[in-house]
Protein backbone atom coordinates (compact mmCIF):
# COMPACT_ATOMS: atom_id res chain seq x y z
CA UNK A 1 -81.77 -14.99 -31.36
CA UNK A 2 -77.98 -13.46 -31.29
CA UNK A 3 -75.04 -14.56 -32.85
CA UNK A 4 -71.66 -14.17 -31.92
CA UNK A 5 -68.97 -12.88 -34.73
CA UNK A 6 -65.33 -12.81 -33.62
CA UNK A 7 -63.03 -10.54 -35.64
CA UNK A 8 -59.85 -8.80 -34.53
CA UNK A 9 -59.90 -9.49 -31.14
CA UNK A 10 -63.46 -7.56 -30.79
CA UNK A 11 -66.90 -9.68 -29.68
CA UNK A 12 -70.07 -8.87 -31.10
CA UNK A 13 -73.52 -10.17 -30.49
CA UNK A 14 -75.96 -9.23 -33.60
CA UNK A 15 -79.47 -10.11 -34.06
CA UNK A 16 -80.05 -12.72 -36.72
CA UNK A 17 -83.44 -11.18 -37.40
CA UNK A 18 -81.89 -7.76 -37.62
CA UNK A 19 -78.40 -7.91 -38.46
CA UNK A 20 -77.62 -4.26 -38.43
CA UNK A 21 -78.56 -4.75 -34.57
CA UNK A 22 -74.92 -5.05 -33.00
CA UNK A 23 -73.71 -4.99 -29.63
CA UNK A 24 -70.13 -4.84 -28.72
CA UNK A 25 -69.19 -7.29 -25.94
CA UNK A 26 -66.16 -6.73 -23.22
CA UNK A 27 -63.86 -7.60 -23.51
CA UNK A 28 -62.16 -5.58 -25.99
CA UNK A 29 -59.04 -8.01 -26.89
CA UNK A 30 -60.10 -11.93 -26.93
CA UNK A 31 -57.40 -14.28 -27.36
CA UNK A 32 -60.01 -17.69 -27.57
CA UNK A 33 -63.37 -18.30 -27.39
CA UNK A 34 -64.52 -22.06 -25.70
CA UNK A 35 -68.44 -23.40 -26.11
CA UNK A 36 -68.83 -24.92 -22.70
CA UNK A 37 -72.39 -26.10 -23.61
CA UNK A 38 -72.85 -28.67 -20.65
CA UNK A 39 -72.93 -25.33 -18.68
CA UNK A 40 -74.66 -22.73 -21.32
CA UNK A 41 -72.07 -20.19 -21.91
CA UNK A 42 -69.83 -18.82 -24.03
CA UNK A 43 -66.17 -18.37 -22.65
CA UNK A 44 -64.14 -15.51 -24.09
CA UNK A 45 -60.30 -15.50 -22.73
CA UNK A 46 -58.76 -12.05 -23.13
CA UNK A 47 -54.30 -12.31 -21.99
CA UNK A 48 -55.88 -11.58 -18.23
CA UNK A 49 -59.49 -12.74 -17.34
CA UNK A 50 -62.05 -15.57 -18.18
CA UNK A 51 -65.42 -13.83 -18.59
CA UNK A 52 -68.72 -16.15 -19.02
CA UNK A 53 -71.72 -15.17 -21.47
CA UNK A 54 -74.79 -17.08 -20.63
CA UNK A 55 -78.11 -16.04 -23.15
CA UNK A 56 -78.56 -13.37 -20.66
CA UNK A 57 -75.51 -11.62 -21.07
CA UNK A 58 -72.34 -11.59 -18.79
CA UNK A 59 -72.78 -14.16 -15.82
CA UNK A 60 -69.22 -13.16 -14.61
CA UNK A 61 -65.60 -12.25 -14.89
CA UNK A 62 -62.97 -13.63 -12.91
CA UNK A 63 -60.61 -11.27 -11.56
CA UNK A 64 -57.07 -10.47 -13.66
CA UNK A 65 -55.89 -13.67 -12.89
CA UNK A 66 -52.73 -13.79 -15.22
CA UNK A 67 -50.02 -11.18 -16.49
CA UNK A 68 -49.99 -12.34 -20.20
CA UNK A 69 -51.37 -15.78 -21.52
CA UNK A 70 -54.15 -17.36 -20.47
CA UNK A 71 -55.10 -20.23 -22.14
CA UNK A 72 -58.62 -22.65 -21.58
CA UNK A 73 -57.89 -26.46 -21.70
CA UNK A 74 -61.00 -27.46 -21.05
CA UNK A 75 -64.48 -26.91 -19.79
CA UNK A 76 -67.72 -28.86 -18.64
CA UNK A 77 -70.38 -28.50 -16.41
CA UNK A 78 -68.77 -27.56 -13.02
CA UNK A 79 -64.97 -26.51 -13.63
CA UNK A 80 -62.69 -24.61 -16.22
CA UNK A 81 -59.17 -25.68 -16.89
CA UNK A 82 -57.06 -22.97 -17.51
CA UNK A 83 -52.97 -22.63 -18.35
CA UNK A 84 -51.73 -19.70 -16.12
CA UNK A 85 -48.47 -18.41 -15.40
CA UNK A 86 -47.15 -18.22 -11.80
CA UNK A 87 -45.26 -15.04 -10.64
CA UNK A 88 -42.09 -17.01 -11.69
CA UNK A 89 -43.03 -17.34 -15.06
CA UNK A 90 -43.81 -20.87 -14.95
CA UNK A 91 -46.91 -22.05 -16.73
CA UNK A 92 -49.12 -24.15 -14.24
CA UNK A 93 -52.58 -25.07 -14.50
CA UNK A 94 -55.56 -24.15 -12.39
CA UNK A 95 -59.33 -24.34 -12.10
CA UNK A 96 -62.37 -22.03 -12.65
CA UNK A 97 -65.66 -22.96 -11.28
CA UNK A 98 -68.04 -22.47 -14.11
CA UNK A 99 -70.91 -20.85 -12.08
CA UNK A 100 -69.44 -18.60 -10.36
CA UNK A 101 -65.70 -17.15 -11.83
CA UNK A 102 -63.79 -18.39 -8.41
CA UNK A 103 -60.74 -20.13 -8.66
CA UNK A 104 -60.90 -23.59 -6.66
């Protein structure tokens, strides 16, 4: 069983058994971190990307998607809800499907 320990920005899964057992996770500067249990994964948000951590490991990333902050709203089972800026610098809200990292 891991755990995952936020600090600074940095992700890190360690193993409860053996805590001096640590793995840095990508990516290296996470802004928010969203449980979306209905769909078993973690969600880390770095100012660019939405990357997906199943008990596996990564599932996906989505591609830079954002020039500077990305925010999740939400999250269940099928979609993400993220707040995005447009090229104009207007903040407008889009969705992430959850099993695969593709905007719909």
């Amino acid at each position: 069983m891991r755990a995952c320990v936020v600090s600074r920005g940095r992700v890190y899964a360690v193993e409860v058994a053996e805590p001096e057992t640590v793995t840095i996770v990508q990516p290296e500067l996470v802004m928010q971190v969203v449980p979306d249990v209905a769909a078993g994964v973690l969600l880390f948000a770095d100012p660019w990307q939405i990357h997906a951590y199943g008990a596996d490991g990564l599932k996906w990333s989505t591609d830079r998607i954002d020039i500077e902050g990305l925010t999740i709203l939400e999250a269940d089972a099928r979609v993400i809800v993220v707040r995005m800026e447009d090229a104009d610098g207007e903040l407008e809200e889009r969705k992430i499907d959850v099993q695969t990292g593709h905007l719909v």
